[in-house]
N, C-alpha and C. Protein backbone atom coordinates (compact mmCIF):
# COMPACT_ATOMS: atom_id res chain seq x y z
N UNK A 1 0.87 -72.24 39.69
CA UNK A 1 1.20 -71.50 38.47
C UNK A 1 1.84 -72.42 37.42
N UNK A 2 1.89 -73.44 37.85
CA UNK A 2 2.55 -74.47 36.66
C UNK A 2 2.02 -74.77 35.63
N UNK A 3 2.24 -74.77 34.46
CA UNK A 3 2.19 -75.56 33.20
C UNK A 3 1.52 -74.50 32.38
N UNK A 4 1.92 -72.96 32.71
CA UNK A 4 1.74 -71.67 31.73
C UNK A 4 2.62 -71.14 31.12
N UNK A 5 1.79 -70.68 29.56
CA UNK A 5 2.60 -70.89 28.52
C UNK A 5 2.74 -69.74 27.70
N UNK A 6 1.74 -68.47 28.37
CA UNK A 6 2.24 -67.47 28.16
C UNK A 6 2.09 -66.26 28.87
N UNK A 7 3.40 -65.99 29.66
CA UNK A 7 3.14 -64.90 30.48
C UNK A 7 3.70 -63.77 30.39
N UNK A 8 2.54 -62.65 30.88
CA UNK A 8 2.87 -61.35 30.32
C UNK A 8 4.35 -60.87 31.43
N UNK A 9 4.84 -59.59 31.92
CA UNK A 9 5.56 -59.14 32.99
C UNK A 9 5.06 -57.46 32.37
N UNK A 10 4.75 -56.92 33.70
CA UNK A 10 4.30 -55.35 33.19
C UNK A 10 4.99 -54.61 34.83
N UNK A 11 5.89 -54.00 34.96
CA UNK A 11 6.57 -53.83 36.01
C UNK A 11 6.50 -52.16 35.63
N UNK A 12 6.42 -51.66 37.30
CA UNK A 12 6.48 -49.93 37.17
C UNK A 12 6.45 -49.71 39.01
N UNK A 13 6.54 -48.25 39.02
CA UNK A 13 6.31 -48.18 40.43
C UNK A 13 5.08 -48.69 41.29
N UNK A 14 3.82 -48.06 40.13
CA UNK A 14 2.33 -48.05 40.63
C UNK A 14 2.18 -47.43 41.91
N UNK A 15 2.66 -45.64 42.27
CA UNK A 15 3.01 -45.30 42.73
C UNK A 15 2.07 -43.68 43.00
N UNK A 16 0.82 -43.63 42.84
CA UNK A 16 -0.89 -45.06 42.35
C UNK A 16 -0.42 -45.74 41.45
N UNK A 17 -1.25 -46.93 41.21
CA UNK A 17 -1.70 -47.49 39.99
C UNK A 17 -3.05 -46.86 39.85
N UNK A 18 -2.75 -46.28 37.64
CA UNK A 18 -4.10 -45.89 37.57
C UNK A 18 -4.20 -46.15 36.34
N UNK A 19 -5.94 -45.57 35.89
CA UNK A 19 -6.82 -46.04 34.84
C UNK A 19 -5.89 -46.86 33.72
N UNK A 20 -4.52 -45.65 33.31
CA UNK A 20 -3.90 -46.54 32.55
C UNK A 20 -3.14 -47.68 32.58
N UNK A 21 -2.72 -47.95 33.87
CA UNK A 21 -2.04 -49.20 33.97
C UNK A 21 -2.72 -50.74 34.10
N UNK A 22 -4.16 -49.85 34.29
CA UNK A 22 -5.21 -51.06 34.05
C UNK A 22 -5.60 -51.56 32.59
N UNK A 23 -5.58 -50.12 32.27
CA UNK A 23 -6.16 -50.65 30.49
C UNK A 23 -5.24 -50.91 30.08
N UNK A 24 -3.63 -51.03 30.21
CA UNK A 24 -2.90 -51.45 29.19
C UNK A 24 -2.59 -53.57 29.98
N UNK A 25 -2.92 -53.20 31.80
CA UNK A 25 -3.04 -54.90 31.82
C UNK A 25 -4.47 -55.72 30.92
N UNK A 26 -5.28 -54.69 30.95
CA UNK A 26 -6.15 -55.45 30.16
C UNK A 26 -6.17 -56.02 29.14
N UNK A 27 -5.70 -54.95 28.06
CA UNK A 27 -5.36 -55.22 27.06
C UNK A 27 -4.28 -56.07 26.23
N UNK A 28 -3.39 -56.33 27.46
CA UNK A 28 -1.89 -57.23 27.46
C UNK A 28 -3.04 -58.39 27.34
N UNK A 29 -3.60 -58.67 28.36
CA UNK A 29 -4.34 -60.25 28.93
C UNK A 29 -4.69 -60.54 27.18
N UNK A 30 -5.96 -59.59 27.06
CA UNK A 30 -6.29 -60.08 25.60
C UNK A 30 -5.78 -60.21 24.52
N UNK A 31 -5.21 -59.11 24.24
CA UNK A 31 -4.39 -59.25 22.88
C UNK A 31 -3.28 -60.16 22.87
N UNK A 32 -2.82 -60.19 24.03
CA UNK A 32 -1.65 -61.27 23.83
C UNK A 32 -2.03 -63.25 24.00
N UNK A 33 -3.59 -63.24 24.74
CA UNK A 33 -4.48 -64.50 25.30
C UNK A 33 -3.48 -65.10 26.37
N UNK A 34 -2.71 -64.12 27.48
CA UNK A 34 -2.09 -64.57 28.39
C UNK A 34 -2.35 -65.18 29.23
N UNK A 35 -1.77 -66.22 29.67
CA UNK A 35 -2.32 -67.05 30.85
C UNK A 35 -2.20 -66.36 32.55
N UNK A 36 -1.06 -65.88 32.48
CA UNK A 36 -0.42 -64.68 33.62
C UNK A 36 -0.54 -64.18 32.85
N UNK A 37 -0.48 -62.58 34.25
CA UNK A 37 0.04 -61.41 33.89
C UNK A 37 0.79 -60.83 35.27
N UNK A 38 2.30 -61.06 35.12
CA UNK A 38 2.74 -60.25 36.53
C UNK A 38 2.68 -59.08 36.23
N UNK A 39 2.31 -58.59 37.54
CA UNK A 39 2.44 -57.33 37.94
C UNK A 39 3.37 -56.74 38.87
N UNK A 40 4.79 -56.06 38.61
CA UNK A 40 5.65 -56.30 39.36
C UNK A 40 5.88 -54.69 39.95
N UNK A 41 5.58 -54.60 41.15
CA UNK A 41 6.03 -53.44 41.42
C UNK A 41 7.56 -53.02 41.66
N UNK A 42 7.94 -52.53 41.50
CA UNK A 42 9.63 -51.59 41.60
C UNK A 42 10.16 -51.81 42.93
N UNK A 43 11.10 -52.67 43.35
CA UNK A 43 12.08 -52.46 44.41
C UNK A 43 12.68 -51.32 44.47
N UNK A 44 13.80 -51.49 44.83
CA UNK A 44 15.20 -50.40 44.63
C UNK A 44 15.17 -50.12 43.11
N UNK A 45 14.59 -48.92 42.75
CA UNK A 45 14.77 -48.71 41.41
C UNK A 45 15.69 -47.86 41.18
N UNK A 46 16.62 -48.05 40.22
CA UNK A 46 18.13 -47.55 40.02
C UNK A 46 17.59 -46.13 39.10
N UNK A 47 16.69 -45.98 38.64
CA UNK A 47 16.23 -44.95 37.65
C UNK A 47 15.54 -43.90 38.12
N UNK A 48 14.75 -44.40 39.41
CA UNK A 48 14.00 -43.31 40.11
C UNK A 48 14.83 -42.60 40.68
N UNK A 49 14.32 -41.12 40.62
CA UNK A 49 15.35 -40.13 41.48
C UNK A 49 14.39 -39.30 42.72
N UNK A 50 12.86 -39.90 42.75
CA UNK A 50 12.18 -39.34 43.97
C UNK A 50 11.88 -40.65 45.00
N UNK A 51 11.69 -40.45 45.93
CA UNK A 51 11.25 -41.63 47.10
C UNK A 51 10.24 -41.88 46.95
N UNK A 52 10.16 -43.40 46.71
CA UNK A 52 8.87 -44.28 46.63
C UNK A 52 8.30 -44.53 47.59
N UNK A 53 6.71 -44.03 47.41
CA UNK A 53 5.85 -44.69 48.41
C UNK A 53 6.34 -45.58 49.34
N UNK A 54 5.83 -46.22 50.33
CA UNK A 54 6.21 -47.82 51.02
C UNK A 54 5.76 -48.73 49.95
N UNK A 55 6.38 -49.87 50.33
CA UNK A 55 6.02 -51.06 49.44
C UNK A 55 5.05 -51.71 50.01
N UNK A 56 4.98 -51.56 51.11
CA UNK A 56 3.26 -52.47 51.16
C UNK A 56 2.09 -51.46 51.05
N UNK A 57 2.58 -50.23 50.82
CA UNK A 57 1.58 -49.78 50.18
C UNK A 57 1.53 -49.49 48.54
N UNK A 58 2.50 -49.45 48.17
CA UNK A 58 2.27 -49.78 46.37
C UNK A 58 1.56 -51.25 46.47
N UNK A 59 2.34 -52.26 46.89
CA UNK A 59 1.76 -53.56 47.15
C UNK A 59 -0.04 -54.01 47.15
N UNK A 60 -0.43 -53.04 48.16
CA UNK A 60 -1.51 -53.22 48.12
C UNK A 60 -2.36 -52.22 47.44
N UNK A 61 -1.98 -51.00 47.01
CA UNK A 61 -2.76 -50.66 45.82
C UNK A 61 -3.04 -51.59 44.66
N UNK A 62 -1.65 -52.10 44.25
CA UNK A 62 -1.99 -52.72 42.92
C UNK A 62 -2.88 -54.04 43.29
N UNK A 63 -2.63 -54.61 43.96
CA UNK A 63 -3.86 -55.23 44.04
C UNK A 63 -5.32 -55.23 44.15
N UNK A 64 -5.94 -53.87 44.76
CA UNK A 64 -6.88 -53.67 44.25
C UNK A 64 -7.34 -53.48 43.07
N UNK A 65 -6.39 -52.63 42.14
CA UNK A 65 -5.99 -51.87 41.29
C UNK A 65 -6.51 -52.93 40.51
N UNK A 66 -5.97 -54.30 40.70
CA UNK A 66 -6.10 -55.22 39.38
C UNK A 66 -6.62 -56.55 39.78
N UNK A 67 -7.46 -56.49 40.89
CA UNK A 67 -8.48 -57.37 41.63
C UNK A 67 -9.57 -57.91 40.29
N UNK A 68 -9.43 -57.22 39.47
CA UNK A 68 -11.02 -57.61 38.60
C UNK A 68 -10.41 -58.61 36.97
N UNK A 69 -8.68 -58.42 37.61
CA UNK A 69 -8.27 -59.19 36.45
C UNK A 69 -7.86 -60.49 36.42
N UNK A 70 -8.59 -62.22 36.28
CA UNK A 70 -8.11 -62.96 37.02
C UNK A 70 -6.78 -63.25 35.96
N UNK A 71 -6.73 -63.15 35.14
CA UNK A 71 -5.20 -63.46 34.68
C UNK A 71 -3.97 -62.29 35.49
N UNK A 72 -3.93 -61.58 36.15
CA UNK A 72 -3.12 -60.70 36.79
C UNK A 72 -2.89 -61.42 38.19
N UNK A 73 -1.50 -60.92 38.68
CA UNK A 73 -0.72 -61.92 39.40
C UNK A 73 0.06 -60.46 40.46
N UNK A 74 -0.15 -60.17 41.48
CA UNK A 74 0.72 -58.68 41.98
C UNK A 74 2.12 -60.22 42.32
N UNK A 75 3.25 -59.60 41.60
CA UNK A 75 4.59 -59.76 41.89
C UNK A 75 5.55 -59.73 42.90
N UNK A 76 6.00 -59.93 44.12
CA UNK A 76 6.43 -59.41 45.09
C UNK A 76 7.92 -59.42 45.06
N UNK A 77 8.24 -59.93 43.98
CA UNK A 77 9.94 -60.36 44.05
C UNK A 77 10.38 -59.16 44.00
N UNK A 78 10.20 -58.05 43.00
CA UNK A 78 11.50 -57.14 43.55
C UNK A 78 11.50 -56.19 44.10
N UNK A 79 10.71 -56.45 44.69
CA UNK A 79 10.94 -55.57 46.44
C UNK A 79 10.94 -56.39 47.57
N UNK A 80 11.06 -57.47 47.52
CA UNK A 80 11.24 -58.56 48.47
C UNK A 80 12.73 -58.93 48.26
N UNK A 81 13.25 -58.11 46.78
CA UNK A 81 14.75 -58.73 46.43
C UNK A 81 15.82 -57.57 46.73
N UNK A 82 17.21 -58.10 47.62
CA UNK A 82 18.05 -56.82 48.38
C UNK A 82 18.17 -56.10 47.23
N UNK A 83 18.85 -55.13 47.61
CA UNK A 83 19.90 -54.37 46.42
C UNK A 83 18.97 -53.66 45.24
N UNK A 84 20.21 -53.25 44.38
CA UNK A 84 18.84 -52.57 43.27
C UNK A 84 18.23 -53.91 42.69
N UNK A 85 17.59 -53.46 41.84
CA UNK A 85 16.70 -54.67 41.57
C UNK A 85 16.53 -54.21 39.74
N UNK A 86 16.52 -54.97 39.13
CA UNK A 86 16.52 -55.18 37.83
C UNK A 86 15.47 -55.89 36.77
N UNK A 87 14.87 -55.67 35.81
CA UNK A 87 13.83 -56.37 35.38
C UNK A 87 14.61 -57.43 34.70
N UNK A 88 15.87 -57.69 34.49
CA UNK A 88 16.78 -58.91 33.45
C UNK A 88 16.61 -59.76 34.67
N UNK A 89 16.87 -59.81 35.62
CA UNK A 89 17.10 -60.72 36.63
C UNK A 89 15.22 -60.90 37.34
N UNK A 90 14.53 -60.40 36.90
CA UNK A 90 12.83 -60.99 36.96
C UNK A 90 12.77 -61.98 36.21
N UNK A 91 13.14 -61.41 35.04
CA UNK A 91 12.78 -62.25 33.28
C UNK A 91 13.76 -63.49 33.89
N UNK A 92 15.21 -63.12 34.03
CA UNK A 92 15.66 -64.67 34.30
C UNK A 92 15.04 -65.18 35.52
N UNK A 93 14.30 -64.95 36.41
CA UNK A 93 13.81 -65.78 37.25
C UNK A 93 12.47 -66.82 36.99
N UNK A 94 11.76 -65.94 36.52
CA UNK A 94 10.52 -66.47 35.36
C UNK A 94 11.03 -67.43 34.62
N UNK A 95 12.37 -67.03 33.84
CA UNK A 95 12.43 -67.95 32.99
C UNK A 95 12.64 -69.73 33.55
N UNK A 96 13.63 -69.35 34.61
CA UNK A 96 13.83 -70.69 35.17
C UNK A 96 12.56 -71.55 35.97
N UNK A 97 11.59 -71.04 36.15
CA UNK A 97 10.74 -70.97 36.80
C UNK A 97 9.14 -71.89 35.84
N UNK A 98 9.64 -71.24 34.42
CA UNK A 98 8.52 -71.36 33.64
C UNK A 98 9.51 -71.58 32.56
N UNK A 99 10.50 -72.63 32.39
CA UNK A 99 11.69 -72.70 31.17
C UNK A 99 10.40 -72.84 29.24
N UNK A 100 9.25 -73.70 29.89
CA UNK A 100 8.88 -73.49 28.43
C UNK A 100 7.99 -72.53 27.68
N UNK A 101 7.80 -71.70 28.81
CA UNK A 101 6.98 -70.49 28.70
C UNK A 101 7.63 -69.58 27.73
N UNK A 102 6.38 -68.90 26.95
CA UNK A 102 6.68 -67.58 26.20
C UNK A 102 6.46 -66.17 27.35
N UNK A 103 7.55 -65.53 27.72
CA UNK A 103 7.11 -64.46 28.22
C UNK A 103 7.01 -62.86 27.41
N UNK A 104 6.28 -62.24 27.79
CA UNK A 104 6.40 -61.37 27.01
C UNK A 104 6.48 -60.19 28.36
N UNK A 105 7.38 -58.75 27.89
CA UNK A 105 7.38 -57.75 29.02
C UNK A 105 6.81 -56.44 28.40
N UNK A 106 6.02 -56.14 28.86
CA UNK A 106 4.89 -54.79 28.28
C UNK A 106 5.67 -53.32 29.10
N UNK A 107 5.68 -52.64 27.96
CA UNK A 107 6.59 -51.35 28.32
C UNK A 107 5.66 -50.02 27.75
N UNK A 108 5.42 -48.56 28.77
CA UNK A 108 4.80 -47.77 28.05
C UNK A 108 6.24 -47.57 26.65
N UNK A 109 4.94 -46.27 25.89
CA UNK A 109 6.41 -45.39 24.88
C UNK A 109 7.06 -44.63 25.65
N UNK A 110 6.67 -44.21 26.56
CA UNK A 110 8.12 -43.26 27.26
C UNK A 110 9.10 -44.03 27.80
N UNK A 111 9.30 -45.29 27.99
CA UNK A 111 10.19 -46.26 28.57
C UNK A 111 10.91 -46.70 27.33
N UNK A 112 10.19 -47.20 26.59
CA UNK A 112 10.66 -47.78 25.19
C UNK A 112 11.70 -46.70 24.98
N UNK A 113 11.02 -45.42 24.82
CA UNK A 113 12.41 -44.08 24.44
C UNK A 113 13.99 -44.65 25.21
N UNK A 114 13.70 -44.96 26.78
CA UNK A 114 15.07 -44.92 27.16
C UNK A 114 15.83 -46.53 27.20
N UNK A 115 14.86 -47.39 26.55
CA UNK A 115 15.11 -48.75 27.17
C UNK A 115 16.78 -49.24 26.93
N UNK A 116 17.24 -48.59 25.60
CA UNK A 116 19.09 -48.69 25.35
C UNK A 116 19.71 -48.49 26.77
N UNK A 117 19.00 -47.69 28.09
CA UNK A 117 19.99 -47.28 29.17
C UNK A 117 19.46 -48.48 30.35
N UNK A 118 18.61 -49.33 29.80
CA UNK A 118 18.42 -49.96 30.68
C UNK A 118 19.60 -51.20 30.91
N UNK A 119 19.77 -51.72 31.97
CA UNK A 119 20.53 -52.85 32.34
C UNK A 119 20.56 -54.40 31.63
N UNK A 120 21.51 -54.15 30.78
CA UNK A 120 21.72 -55.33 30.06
C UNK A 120 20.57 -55.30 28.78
N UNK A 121 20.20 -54.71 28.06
CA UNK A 121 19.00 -54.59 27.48
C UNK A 121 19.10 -55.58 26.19
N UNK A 122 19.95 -55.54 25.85
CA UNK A 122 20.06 -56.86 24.49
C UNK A 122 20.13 -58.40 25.48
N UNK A 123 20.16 -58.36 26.33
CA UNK A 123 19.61 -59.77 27.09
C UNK A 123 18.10 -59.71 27.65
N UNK A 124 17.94 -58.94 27.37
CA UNK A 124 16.13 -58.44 27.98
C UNK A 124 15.76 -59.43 26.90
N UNK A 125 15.99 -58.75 25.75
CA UNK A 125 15.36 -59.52 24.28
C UNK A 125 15.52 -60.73 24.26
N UNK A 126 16.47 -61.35 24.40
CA UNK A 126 16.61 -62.66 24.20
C UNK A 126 15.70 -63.62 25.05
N UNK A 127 14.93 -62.99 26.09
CA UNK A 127 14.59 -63.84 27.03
C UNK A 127 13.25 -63.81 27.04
N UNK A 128 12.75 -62.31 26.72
CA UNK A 128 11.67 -62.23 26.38
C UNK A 128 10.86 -61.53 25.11
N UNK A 129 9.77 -61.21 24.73
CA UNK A 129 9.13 -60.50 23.56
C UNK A 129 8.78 -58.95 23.82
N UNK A 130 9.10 -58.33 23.51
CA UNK A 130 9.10 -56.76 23.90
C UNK A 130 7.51 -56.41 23.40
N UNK A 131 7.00 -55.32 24.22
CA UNK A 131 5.99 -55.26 23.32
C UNK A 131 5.51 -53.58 24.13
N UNK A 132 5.27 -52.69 23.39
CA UNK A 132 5.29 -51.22 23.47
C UNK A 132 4.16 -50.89 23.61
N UNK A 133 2.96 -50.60 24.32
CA UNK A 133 1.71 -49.62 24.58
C UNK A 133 1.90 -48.52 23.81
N UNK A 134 0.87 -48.69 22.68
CA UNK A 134 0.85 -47.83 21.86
C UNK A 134 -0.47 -47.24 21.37
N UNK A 135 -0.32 -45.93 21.66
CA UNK A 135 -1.87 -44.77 21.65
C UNK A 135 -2.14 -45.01 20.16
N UNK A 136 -3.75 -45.24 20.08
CA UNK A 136 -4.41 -44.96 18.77
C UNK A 136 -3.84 -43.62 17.67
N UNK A 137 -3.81 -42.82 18.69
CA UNK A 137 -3.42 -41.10 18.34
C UNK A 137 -2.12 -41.04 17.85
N UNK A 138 -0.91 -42.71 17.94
CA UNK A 138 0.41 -42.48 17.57
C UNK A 138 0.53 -42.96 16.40
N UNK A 139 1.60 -42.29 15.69
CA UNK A 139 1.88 -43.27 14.64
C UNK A 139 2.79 -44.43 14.79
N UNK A 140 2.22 -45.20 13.65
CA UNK A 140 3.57 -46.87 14.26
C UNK A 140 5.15 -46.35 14.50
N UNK A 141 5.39 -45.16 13.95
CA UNK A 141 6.75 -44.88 14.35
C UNK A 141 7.28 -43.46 15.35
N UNK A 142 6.00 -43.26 15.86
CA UNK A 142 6.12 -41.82 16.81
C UNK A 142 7.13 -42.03 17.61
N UNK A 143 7.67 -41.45 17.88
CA UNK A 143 9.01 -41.46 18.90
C UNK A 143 9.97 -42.84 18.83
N UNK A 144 10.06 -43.12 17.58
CA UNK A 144 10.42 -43.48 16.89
C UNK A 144 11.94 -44.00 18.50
N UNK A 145 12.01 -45.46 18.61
CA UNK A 145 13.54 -45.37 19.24
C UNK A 145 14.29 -46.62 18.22
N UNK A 146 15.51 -45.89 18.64
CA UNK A 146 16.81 -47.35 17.65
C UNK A 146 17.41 -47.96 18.82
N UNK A 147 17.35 -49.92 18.29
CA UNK A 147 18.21 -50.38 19.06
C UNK A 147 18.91 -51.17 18.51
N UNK A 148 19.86 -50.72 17.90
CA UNK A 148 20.82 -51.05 16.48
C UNK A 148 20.34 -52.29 15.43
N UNK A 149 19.24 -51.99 15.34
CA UNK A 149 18.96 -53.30 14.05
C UNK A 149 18.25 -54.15 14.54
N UNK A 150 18.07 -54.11 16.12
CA UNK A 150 17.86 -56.10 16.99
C UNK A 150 16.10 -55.95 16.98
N UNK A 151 15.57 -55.28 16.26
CA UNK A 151 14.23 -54.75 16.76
C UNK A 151 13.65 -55.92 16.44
N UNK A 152 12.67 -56.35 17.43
CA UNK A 152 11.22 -57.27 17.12
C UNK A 152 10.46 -57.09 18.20
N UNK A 153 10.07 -55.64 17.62
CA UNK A 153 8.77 -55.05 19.12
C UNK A 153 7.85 -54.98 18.50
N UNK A 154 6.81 -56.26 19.34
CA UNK A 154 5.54 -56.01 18.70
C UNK A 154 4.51 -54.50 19.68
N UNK A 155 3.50 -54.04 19.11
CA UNK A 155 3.00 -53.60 19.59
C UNK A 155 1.74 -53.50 20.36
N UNK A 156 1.16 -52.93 21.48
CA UNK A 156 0.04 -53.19 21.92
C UNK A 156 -0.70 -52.18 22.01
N UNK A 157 -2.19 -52.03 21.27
CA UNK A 157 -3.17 -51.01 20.86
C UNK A 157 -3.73 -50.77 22.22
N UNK A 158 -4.10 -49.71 22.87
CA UNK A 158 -4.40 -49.71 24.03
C UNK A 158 -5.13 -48.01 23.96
N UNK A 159 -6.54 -47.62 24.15
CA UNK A 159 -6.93 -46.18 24.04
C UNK A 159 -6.15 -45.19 24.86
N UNK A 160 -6.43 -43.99 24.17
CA UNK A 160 -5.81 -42.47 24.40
C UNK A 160 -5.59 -42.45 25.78
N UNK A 161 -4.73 -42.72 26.99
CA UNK A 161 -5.64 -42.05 28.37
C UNK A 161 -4.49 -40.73 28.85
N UNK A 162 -4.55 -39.52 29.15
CA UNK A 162 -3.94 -38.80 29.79
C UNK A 162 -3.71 -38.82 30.79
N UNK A 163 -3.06 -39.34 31.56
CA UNK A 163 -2.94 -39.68 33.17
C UNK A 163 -1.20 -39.95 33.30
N UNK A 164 -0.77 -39.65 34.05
CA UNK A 164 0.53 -40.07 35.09
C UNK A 164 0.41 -40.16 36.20
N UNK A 165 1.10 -40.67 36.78
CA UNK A 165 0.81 -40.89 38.48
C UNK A 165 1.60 -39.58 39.16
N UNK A 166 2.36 -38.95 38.16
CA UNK A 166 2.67 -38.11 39.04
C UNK A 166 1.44 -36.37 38.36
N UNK A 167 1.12 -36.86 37.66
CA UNK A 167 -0.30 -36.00 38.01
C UNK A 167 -1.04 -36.12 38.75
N UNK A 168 -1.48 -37.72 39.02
CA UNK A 168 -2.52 -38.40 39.85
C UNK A 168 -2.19 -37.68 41.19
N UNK A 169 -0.78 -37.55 41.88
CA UNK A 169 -0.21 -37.63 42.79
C UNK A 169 -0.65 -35.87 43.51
N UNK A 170 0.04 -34.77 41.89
CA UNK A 170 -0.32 -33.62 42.61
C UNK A 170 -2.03 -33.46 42.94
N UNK A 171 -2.89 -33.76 41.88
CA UNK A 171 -4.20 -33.47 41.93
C UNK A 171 -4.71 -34.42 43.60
N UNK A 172 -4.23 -35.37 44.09
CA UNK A 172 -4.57 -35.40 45.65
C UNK A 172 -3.96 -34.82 46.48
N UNK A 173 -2.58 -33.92 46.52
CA UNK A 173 -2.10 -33.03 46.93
C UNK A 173 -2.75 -31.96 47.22
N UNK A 174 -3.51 -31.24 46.55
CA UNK A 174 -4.58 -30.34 46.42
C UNK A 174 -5.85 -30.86 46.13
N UNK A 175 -5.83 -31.90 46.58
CA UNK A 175 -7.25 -31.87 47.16
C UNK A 175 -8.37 -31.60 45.58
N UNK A 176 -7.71 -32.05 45.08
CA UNK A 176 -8.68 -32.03 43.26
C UNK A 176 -9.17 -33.58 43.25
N UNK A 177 -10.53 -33.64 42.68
CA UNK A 177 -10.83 -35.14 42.08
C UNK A 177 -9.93 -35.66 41.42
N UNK A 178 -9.88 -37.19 41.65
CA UNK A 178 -9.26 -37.89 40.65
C UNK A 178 -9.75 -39.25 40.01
N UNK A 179 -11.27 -38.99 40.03
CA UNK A 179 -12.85 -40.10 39.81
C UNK A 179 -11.64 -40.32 38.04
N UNK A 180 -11.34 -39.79 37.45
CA UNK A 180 -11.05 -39.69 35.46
C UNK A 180 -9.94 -40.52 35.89
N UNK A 181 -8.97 -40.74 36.67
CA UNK A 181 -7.98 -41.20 37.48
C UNK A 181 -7.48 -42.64 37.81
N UNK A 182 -8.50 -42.60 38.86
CA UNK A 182 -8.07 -43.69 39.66
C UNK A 182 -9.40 -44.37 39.79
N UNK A 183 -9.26 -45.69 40.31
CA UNK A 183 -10.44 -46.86 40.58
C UNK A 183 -10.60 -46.19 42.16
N UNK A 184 -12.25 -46.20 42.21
CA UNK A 184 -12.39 -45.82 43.52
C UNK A 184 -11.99 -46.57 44.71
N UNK A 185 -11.91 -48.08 44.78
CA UNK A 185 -11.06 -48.16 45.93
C UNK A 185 -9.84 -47.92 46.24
N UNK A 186 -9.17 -47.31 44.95
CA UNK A 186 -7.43 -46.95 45.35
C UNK A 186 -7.71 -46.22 45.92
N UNK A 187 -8.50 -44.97 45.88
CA UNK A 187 -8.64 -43.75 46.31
C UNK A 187 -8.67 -43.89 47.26
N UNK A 188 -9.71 -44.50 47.73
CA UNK A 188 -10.33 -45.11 49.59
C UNK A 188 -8.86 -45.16 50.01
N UNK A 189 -8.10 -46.35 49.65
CA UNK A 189 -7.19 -46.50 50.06
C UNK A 189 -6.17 -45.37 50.14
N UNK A 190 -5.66 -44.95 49.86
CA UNK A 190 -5.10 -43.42 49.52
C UNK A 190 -5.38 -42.77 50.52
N UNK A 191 -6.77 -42.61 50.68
CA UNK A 191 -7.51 -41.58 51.62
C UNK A 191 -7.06 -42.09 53.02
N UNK A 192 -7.41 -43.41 53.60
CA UNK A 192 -7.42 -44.06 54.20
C UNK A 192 -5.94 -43.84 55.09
N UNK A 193 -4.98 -43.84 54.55
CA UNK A 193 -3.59 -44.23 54.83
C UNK A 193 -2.43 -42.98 54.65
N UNK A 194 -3.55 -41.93 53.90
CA UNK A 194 -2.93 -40.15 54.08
C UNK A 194 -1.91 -40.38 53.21
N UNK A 195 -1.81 -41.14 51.83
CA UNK A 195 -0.80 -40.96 51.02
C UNK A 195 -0.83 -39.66 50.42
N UNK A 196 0.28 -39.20 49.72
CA UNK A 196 0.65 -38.03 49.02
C UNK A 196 0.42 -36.70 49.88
């Protein structure tokens, strides 16, 4: 991984990973001409309030999930890391790791809404380039968030998709398709291993 100079970080449960977490790695790769792209699944997440999948099975979803992207990288540090686990302490690991690298960390808009409660968040910025998944259908200022003045979020154009994973999650609960969803080998996998 040495001598890259610009890497994305796109961190979530992936709890599936689906359609959208693909099109917005896609779209990170290009629009940004990233050399990486981690993909970091969620350790101990201090924010979640339901129980996460296993980690070698988020683990190995997302890797299928994003098998077709060779700039994508599945992440293992923070769930390989004790305690809660934090995206400031990713970014500083990257950073030391890759000191002349530009990183940039890709966030949906519903995250962006709460990112002021995240851990240490005016050191997030400093370390890396913020950059917001943003629906055709939004306006540049829809949900509009303030983070007292420090703003330099660029944005990333990425199409309409309606999906959550915790839709994804009930519709295999009951036994509903989820082909609009998910990549068919997550599913396999899913199927395979009696998730949800």
């Amino acid at each position: 991984m040495a001598g890259l100079k610009r890497i994305g970080v796109f961190g979530g449960a992936f709890d599936p990973p689906h359609v959208a977490h693909h099109t917005l790695a896609r779209a990170a790769i290009d629009q940004f001409k990233l050399d990486a792209l981690h993909i970091v699944p969620t350790g101990s997440a201090w924010h979640k309030t339901r129980t996460l999948s296993a980690a070698h099975h988020r683990v190995a979803m997302a890797q299928l999930a994003f098998a077709d992207l060779a700039q994508a990288f599945i992440d293992t540090r923070e769930i390989e890391r004790s305690g809660v686990s934090y995206t400031l302490d990713t970014l500083q690991e990257l950073r030391k790791e890759q000191p002349q690298a530009q990183l940039y960390l890709f966030i949906g808009q519903d995250q962006a809404q709460s990112f002021e409660s995240w851990h240490r968040w005016q050191d997030i910025l400093e370390i890396a380039q913020l950059v917001v998944a943003q629906r055709p259908s939004e306006s540049p200022d829809a949900g509009q968030w303030q983070n007292g003045g420090l703003l330099n979020v660029q944005r990333l154009a990425m199409p309409a998709l309606q999906v959550s994973a915790t839709h994804v999650r009930q519709c295999i609960a009951q036994g509903q398709s989820t082909d609009a969803y998910l990549l068919s080998q997550v599913r396999r996998y899913i199927d395979q291993h009696r998730l949800y």
